[in-house]
N, C-alpha and C. Protein backbone atom coordinates (compact mmCIF):
# COMPACT_ATOMS: atom_id res chain seq x y z
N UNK A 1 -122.78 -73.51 78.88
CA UNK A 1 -123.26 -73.05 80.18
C UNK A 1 -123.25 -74.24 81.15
N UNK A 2 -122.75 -74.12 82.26
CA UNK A 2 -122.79 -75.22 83.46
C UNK A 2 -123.91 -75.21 84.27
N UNK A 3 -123.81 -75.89 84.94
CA UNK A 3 -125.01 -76.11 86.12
C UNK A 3 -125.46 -74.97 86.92
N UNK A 4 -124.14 -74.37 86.72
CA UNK A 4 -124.29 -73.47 88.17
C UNK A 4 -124.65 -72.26 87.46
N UNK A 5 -124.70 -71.80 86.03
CA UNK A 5 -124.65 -70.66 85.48
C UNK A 5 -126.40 -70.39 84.51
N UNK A 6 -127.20 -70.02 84.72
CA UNK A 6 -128.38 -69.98 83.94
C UNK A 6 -128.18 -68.93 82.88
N UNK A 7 -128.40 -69.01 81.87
CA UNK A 7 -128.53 -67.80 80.86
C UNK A 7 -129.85 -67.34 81.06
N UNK A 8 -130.01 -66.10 80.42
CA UNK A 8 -131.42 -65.18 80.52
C UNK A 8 -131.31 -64.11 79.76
N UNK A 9 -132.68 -63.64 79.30
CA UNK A 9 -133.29 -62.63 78.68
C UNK A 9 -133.85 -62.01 79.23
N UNK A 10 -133.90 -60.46 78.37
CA UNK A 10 -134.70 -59.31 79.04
C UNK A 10 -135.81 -59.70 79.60
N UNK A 11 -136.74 -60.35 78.61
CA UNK A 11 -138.43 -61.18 79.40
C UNK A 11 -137.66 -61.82 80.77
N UNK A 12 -136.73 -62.41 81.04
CA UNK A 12 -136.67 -63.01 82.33
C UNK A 12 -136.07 -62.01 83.26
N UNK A 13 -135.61 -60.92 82.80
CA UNK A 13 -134.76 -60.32 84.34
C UNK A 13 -135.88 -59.84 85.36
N UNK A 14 -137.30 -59.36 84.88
CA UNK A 14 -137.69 -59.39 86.26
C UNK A 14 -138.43 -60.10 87.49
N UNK A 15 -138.38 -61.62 86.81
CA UNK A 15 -138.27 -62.91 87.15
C UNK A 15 -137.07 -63.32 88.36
N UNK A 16 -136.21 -63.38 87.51
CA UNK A 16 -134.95 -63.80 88.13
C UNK A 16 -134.11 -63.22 88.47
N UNK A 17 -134.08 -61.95 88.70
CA UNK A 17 -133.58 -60.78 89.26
C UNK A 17 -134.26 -59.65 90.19
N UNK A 18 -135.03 -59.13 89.72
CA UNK A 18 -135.41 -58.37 91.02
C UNK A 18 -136.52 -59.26 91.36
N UNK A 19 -137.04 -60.19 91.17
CA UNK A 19 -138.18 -61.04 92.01
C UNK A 19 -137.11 -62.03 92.82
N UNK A 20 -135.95 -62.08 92.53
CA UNK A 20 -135.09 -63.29 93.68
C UNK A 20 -134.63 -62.86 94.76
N UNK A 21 -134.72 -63.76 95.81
CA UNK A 21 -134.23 -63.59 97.24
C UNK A 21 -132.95 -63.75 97.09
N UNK A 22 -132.09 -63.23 97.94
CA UNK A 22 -131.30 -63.50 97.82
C UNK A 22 -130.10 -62.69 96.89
N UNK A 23 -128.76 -63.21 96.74
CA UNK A 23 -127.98 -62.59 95.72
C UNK A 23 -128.06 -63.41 94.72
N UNK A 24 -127.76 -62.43 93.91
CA UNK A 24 -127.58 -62.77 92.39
C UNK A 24 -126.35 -61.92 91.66
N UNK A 25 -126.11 -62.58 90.98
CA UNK A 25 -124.54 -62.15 90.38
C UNK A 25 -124.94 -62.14 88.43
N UNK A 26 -125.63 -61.10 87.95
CA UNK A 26 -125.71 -61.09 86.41
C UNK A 26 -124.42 -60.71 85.52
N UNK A 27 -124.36 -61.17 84.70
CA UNK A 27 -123.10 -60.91 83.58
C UNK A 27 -123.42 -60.68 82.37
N UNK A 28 -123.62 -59.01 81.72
CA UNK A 28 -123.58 -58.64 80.39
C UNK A 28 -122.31 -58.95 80.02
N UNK A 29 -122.98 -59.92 78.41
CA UNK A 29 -121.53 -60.15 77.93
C UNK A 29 -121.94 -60.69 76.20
N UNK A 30 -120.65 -60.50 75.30
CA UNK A 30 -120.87 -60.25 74.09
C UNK A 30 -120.11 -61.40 73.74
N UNK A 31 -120.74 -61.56 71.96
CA UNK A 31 -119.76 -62.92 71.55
C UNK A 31 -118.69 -62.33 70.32
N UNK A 32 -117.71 -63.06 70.67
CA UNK A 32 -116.41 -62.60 70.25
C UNK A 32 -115.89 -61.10 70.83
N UNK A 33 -115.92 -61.27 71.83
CA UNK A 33 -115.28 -60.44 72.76
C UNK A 33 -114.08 -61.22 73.83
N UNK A 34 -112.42 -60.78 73.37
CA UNK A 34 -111.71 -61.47 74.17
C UNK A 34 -112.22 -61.41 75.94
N UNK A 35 -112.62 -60.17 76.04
CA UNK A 35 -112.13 -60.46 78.24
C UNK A 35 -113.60 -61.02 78.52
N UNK A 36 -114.63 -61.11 77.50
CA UNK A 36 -115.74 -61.60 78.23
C UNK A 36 -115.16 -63.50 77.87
N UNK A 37 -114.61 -63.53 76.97
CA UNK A 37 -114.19 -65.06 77.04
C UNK A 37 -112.88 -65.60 78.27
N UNK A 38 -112.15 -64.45 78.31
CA UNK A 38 -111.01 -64.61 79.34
C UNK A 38 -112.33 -64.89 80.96
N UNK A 39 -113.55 -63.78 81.02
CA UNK A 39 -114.08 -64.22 82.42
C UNK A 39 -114.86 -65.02 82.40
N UNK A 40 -114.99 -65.85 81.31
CA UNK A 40 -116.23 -67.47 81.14
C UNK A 40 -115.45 -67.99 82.40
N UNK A 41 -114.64 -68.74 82.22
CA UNK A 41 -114.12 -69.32 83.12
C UNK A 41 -113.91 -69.05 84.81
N UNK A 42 -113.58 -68.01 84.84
CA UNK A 42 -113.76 -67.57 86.22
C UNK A 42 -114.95 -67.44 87.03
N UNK A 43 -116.14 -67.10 86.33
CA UNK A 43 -117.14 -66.63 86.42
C UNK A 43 -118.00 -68.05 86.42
N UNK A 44 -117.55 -69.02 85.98
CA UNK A 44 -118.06 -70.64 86.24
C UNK A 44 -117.40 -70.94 87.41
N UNK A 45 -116.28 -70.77 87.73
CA UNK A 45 -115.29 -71.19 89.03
C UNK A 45 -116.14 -70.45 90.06
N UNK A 46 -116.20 -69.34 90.25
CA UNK A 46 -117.13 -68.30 91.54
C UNK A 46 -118.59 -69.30 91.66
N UNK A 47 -119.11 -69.34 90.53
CA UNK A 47 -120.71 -69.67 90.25
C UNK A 47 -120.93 -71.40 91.15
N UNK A 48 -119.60 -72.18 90.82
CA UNK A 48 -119.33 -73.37 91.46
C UNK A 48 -119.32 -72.88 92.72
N UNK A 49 -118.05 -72.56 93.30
CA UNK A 49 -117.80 -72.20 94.53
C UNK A 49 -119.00 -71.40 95.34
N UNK A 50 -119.49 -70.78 95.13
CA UNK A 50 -121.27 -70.61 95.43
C UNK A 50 -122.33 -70.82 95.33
N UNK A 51 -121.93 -71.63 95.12
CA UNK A 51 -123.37 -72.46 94.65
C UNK A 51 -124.42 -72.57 96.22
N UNK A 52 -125.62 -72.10 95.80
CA UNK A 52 -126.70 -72.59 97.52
C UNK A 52 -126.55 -71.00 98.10
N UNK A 53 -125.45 -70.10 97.60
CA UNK A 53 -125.15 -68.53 98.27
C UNK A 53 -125.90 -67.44 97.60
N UNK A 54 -125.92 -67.93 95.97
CA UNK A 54 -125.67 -66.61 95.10
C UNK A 54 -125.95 -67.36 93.74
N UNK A 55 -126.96 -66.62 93.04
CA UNK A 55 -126.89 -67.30 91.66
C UNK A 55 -126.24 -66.41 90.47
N UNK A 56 -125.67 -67.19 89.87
CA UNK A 56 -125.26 -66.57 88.85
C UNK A 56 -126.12 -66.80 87.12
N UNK A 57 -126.00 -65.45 86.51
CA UNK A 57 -126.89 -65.24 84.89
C UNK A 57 -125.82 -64.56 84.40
N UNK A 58 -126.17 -64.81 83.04
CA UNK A 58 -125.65 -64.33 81.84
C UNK A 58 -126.42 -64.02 81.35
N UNK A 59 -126.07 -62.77 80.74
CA UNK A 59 -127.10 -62.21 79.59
C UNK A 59 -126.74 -61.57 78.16
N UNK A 60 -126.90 -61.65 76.73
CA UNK A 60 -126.28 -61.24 76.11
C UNK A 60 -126.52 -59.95 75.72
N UNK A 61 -125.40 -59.08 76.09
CA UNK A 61 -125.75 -57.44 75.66
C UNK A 61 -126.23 -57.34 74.24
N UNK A 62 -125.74 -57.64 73.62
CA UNK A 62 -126.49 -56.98 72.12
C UNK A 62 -127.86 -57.28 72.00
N UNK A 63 -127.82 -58.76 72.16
CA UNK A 63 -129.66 -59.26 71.99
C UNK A 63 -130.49 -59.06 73.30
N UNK A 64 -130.13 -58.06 74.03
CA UNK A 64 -130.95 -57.56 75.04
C UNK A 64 -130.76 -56.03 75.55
N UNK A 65 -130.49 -55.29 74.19
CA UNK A 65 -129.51 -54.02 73.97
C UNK A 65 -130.81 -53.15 74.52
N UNK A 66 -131.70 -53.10 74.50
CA UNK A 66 -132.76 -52.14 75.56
C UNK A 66 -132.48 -52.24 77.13
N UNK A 67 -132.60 -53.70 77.67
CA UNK A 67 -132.11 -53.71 78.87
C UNK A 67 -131.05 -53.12 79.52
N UNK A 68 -129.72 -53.29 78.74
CA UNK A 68 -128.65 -52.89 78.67
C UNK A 68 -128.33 -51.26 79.24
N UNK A 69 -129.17 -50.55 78.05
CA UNK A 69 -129.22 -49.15 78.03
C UNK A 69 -130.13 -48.50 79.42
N UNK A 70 -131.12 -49.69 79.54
CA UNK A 70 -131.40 -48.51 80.91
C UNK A 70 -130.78 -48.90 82.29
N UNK A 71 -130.14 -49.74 81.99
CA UNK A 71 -129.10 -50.44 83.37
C UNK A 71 -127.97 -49.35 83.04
N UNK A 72 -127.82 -48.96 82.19
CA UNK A 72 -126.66 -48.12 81.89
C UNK A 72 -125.50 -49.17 81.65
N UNK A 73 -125.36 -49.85 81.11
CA UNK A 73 -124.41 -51.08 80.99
C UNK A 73 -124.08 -50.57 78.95
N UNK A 74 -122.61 -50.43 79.22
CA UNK A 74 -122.50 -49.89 77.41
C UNK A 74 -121.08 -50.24 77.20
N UNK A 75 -120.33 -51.35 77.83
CA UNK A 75 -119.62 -52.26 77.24
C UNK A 75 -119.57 -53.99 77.83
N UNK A 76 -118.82 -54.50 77.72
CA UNK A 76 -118.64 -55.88 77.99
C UNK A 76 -117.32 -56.60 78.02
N UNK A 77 -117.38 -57.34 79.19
CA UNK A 77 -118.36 -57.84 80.24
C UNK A 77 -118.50 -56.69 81.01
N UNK A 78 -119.49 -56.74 81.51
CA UNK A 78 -120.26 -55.62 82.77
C UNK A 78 -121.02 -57.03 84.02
N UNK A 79 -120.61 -56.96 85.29
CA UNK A 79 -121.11 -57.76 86.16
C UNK A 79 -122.05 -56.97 86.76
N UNK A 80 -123.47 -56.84 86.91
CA UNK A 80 -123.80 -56.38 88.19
C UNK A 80 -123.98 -57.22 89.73
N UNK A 81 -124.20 -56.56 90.83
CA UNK A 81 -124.76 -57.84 91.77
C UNK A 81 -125.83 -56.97 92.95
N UNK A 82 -126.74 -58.17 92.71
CA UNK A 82 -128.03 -57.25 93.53
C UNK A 82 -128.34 -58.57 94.58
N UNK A 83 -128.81 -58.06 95.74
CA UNK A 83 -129.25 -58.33 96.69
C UNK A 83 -130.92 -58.23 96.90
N UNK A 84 -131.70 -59.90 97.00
CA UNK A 84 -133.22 -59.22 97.18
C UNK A 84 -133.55 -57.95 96.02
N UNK A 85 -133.32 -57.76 94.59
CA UNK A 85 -133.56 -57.33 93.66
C UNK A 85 -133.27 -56.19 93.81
N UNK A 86 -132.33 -55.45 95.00
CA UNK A 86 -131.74 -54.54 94.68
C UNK A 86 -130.17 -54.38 93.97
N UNK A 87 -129.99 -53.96 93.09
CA UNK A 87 -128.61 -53.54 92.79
C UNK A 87 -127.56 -53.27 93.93
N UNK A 88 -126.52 -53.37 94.46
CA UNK A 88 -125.26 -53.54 95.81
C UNK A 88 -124.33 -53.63 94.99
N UNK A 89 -123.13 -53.13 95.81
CA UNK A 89 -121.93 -52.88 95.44
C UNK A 89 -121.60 -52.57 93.87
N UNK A 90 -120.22 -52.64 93.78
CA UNK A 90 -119.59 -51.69 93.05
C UNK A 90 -119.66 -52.83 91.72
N UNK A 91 -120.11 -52.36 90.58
CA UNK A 91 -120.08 -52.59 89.39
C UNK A 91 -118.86 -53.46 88.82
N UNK A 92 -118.38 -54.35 88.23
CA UNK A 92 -117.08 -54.51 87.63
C UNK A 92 -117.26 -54.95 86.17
N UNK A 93 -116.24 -54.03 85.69
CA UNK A 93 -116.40 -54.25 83.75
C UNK A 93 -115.40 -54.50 83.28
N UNK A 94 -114.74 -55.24 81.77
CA UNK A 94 -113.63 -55.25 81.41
C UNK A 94 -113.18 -55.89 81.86
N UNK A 95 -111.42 -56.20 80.78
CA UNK A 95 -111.06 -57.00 81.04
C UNK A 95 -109.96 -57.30 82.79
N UNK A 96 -110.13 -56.10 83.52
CA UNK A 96 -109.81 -56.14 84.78
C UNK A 96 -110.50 -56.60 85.56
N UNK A 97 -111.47 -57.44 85.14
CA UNK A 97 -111.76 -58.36 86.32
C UNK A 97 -111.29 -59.38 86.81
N UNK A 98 -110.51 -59.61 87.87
CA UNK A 98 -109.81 -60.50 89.01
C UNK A 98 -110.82 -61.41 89.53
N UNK A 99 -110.46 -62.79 89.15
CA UNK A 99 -111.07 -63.83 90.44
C UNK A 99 -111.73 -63.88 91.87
N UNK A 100 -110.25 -63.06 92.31
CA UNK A 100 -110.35 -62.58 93.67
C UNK A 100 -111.26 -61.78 94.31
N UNK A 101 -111.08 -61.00 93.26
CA UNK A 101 -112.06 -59.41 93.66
C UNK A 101 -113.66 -59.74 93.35
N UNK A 102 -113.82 -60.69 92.48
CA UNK A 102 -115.54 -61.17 91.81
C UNK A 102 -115.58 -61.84 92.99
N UNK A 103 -114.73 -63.02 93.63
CA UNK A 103 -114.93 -63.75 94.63
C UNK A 103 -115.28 -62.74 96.18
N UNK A 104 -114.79 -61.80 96.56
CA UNK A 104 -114.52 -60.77 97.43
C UNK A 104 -116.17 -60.09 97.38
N UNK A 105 -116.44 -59.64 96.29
CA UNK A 105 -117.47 -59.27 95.67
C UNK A 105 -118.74 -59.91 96.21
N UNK A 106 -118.76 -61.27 95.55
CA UNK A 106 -119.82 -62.22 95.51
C UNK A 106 -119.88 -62.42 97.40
N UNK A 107 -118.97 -62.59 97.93
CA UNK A 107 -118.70 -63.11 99.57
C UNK A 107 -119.97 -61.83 100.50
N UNK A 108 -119.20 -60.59 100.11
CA UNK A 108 -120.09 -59.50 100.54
C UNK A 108 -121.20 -59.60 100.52
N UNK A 109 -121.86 -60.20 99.35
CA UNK A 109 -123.23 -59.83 98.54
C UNK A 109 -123.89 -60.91 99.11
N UNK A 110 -123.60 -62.02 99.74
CA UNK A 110 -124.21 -63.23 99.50
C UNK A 110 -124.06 -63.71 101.16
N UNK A 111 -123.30 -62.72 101.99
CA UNK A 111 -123.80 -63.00 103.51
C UNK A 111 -122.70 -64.43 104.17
């Protein structure tokens, strides 16, 4: 995990998610899963490049598989992004997630 990326647990999401100002960019994601390892990287590149805009979390779906289920989140990676602890814009899962479009994404969300 880098500087720019905090990991978290269910006990923390309503801490660091709906108690934060601001955007936030969370990432359900599993281990040994190729596209959640294909978006480590990207998802550190965005988290850099915004840094002071938008924070970015990780969270691991299985060991937080209650959370998961009432977010409705039931594969991986699953990004959400909330604004001031609301949930905003459009969801992105799988391995079709684009740089561009997380970057596009995050730009919207984060003002």
């Amino acid at each position: 995990m880098s500087d720019h990326v905090k990991e978290i647990t269910k006990q923390d999401y309503e801490r660091e998610v709906l108690a934060a100002k601001g955007a936030v960019v969370l990432d359900f994601y599993s281990t040994e899963c190729p596209p959640c390892e294909a978006l480590a990287p990207k998802y550190e590149s965005v988290a850099e490049a915004f840094a002071g805009r938008a924070r970015f979390l990780k969270i691991f779906r299985q060991g937080n598989r209650d959370l998961a289920v009432r977010l409705g989140v039931t594969g991986s990676p699953t990004l959400l992004f909330f604004r001031d602890g609301q949930e905003v814009g459009e969801r992105m899962s799988g391995e079709e997630i684009k740089k561009t479009a997380l970057k596009a994404q995050v730009e919207s969300i984060s003002g």
